[in-house]
N, C-alpha and C. Protein backbone atom coordinates (compact mmCIF):
# COMPACT_ATOMS: atom_id res chain seq x y z
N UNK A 1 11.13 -7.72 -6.19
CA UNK A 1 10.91 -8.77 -5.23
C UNK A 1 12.21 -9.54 -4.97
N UNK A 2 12.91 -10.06 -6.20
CA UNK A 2 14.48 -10.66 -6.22
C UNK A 2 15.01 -9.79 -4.93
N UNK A 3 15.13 -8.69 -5.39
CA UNK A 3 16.42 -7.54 -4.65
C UNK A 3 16.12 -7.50 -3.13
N UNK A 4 14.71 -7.60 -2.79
CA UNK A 4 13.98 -7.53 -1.23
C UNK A 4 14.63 -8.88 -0.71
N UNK A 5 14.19 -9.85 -1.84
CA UNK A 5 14.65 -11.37 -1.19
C UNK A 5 16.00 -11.37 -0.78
N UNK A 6 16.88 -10.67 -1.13
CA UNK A 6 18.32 -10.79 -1.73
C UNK A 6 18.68 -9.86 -0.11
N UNK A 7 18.14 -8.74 0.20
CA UNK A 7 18.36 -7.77 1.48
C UNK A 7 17.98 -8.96 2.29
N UNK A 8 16.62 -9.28 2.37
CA UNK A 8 16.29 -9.93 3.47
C UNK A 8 17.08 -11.18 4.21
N UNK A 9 17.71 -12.02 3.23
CA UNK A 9 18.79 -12.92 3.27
C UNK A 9 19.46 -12.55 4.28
N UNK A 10 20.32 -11.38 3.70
CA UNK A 10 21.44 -10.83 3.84
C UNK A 10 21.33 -10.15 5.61
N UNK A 11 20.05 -10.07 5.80
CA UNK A 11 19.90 -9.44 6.88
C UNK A 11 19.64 -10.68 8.10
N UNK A 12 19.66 -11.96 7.69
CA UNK A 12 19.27 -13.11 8.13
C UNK A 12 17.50 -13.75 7.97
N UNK A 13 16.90 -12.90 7.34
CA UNK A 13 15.51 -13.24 7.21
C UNK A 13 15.09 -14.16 6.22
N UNK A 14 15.90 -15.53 6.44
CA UNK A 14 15.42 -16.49 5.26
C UNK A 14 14.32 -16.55 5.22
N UNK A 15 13.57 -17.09 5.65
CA UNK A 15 11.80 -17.26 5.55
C UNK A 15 11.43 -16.09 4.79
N UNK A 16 11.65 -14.79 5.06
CA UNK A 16 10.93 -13.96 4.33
C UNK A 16 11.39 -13.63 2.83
N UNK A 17 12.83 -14.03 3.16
CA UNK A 17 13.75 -13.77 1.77
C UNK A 17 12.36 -15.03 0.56
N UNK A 18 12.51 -16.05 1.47
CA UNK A 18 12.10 -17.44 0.91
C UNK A 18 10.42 -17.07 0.33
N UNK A 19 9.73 -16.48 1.26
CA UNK A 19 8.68 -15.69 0.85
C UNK A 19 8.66 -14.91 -0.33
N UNK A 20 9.23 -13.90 -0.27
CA UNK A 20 9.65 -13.07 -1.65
C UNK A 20 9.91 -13.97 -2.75
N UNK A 21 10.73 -14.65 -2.81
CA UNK A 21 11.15 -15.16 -4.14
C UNK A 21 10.10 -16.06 -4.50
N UNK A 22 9.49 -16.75 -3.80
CA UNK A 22 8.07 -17.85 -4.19
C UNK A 22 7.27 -16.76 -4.88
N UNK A 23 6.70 -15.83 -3.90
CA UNK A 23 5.85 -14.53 -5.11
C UNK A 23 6.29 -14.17 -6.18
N UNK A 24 7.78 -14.32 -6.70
CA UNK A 24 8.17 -13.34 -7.37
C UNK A 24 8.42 -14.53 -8.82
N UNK A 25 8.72 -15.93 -8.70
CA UNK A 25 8.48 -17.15 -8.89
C UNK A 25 7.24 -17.87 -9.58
N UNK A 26 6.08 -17.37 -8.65
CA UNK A 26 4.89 -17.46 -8.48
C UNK A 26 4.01 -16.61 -9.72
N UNK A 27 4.62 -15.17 -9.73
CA UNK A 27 3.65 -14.39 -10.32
C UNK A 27 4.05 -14.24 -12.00
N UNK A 28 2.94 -14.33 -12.83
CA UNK A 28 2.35 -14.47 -13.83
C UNK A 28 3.23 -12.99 -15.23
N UNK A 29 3.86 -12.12 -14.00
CA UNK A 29 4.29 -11.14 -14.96
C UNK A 29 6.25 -11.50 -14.80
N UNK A 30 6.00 -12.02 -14.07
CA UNK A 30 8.26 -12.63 -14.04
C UNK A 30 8.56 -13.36 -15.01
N UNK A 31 9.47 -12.87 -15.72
CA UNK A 31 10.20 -12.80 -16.80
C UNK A 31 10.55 -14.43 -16.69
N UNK A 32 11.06 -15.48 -17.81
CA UNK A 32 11.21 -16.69 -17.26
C UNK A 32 12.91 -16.39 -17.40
N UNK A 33 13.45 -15.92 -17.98
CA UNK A 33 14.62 -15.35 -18.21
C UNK A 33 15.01 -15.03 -16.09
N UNK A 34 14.37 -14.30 -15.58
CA UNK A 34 14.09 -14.00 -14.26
C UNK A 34 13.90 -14.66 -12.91
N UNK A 35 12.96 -16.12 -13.83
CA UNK A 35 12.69 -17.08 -13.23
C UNK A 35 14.33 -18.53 -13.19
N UNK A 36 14.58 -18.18 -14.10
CA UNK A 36 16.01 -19.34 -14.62
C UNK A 36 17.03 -18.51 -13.71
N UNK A 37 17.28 -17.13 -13.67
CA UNK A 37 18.61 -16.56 -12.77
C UNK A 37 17.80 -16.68 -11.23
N UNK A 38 17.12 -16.95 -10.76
CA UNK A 38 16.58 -16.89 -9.31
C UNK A 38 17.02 -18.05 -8.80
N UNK A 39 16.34 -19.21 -9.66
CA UNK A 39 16.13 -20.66 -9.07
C UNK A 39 17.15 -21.49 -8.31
N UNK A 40 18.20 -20.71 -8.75
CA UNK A 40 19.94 -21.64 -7.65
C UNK A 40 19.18 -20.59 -6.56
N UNK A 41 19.11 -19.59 -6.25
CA UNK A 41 18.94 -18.77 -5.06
C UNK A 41 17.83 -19.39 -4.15
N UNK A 42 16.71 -19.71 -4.83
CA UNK A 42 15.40 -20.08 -4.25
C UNK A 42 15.93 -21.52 -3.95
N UNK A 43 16.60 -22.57 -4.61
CA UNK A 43 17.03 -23.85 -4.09
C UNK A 43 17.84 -23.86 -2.78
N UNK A 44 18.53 -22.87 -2.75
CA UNK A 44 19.51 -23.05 -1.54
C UNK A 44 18.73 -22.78 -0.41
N UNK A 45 17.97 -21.66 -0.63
CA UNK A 45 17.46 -21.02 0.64
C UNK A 45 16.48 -22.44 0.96
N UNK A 46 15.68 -23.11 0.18
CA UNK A 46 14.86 -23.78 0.29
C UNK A 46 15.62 -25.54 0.85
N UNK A 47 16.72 -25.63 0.87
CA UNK A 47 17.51 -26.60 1.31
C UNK A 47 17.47 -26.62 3.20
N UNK A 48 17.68 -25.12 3.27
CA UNK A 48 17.56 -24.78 4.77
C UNK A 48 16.37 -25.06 5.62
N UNK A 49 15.05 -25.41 4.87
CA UNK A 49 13.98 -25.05 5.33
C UNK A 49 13.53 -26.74 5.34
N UNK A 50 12.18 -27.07 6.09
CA UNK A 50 11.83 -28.22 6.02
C UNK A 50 10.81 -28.60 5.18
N UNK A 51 10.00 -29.62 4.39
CA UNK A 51 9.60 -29.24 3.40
C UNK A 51 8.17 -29.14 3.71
N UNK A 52 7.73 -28.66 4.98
CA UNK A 52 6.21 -28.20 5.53
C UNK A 52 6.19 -26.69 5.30
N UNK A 53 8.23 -26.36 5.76
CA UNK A 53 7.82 -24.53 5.63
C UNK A 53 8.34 -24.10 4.39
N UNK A 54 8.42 -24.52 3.68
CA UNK A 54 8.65 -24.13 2.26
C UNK A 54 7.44 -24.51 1.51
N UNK A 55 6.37 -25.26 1.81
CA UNK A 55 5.15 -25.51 1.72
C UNK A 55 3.92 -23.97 2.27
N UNK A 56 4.71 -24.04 3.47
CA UNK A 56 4.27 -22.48 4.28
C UNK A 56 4.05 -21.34 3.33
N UNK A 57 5.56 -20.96 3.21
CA UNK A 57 6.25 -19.98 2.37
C UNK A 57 5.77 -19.68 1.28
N UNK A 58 5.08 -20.71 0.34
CA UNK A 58 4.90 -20.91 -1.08
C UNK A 58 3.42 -20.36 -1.01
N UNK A 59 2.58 -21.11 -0.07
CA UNK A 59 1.42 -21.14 -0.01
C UNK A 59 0.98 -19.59 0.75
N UNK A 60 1.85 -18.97 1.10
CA UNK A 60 1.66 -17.34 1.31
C UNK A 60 1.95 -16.44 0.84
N UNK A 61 3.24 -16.90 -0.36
CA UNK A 61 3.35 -15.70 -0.99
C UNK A 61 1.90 -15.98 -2.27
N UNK A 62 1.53 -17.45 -2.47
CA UNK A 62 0.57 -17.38 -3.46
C UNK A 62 -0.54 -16.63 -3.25
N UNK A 63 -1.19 -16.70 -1.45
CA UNK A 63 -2.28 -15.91 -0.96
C UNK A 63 -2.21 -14.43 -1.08
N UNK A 64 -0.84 -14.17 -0.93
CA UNK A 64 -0.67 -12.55 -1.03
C UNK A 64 -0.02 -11.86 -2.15
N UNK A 65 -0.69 -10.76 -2.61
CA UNK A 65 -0.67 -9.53 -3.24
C UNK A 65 0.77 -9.55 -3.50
N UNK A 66 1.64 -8.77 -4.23
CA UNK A 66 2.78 -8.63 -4.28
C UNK A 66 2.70 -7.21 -3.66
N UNK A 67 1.87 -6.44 -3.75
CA UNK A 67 1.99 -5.05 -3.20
C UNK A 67 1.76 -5.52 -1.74
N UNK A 68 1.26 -6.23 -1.28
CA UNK A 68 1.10 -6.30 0.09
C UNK A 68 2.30 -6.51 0.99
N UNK A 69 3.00 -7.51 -0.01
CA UNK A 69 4.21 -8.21 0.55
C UNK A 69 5.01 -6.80 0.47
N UNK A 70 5.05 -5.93 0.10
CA UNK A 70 5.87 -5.42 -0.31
C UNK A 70 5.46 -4.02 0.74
N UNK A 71 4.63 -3.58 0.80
CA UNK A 71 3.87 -3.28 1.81
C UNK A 71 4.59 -3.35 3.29
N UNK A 72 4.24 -4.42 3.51
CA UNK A 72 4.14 -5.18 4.87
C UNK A 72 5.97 -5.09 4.94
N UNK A 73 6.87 -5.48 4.07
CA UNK A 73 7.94 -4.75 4.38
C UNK A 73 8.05 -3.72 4.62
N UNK A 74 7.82 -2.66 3.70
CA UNK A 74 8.42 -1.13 4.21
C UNK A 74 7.71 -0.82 5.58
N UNK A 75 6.45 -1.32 5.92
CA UNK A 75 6.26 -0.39 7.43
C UNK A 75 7.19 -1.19 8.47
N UNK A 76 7.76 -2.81 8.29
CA UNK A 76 8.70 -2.83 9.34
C UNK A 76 9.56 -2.50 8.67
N UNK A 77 10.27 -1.81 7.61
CA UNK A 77 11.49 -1.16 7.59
C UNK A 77 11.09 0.12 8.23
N UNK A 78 10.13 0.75 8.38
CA UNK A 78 10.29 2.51 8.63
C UNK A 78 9.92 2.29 10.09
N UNK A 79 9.28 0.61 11.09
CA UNK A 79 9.14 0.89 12.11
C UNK A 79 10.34 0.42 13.21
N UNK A 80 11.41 -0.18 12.30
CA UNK A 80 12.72 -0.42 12.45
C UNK A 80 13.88 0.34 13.08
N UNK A 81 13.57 1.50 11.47
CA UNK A 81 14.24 2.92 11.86
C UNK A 81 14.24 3.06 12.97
N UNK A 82 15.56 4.04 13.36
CA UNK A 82 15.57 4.96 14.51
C UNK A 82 14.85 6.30 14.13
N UNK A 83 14.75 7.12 15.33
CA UNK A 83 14.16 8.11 14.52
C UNK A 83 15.85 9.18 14.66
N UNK A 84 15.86 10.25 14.09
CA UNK A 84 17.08 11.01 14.39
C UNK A 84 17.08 11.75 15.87
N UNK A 85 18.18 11.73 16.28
CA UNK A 85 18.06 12.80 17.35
C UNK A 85 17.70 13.95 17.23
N UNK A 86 16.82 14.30 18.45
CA UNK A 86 17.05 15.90 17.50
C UNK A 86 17.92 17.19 18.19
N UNK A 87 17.48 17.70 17.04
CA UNK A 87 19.03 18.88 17.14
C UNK A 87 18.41 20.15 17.81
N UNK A 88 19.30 20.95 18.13
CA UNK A 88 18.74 22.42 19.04
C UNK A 88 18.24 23.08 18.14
N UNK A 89 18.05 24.39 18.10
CA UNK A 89 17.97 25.71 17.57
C UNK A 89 19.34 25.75 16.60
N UNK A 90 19.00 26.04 15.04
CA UNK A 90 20.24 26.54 14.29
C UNK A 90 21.18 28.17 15.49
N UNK A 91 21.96 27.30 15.08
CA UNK A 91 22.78 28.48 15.66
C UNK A 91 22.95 29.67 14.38
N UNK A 92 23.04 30.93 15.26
CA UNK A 92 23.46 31.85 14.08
C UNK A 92 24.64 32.53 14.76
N UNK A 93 25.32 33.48 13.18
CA UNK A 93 26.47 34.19 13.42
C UNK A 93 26.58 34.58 14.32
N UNK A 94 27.33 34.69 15.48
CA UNK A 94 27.32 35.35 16.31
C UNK A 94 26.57 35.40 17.61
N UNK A 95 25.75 34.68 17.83
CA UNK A 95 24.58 34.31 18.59
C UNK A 95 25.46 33.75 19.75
N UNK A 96 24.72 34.30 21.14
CA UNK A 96 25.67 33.68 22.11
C UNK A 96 26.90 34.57 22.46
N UNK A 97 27.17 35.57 21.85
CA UNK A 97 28.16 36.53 22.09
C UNK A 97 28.22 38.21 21.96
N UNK A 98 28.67 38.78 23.29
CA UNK A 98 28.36 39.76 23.53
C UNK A 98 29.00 40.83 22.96
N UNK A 99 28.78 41.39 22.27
CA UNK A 99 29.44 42.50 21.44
C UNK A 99 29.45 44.42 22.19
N UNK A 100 29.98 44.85 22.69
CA UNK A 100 30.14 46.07 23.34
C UNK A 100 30.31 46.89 22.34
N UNK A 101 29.68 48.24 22.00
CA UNK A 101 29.68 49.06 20.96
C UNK A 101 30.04 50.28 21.92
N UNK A 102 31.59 50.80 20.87
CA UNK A 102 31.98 52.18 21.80
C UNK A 102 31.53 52.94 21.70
N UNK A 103 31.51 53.94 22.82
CA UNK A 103 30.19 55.42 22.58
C UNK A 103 31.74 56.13 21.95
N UNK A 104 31.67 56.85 20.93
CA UNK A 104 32.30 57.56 20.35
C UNK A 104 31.90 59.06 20.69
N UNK A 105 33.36 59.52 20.57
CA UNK A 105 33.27 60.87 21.69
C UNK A 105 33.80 61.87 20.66
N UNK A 106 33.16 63.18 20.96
CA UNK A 106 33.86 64.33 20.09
C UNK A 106 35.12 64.77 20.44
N UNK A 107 35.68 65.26 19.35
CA UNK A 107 37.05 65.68 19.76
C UNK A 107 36.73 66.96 19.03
């Protein structure tokens, strides 16, 4: 959840960064060791915010699942994606070129 918060930042998505870390803050299995290296991170982001949406923030990551949150990221990461271009037919050896075979003659 840290590391999502930490992308999401980075990608400009405070609110959601801010989201993540309240769940991750929030939930009952985070290390307090986990909880003590977060808390400068979760203060700053939470400096930016007003204290209705950090009220928001808190009160949604508490409503939601950590799998959900987590969830609900990857399908907008995979609906984000581009998809690849796509490519022709593998080319093969030789393909595309005309090869003339000599009639061989008796002597």
């Amino acid at each position: 959840m840290v590391a999502l918060a930490r992308l999401l930042k980075t990608r400009g998505d405070e609110r959601s960064a801010l989201v993540f870390l309240a769940a991750a803050l929030d939930h009952p299995t985070c290390w307090n060791q986990t909880k003590e290296k977060i808390a400068p991170f979760a203060s700053r982001l939470e400096a930016k915010f007003s204290a209705e949406e950090v009220r928001d923030a808190v009160q949604q990551a508490k409503l939601s699942r950590i799998e959900d949150l987590a969830a609900t990221w990857l399908a907008h990461e995979k609906k984000g994606r581009k998809k690849p271009a796509k490519k022709g037919p593998k080319a093969r050896p030789g393909a595309g070129l005309s090869v003339k075979k000599s009639k061989k003659t008796k002597r």
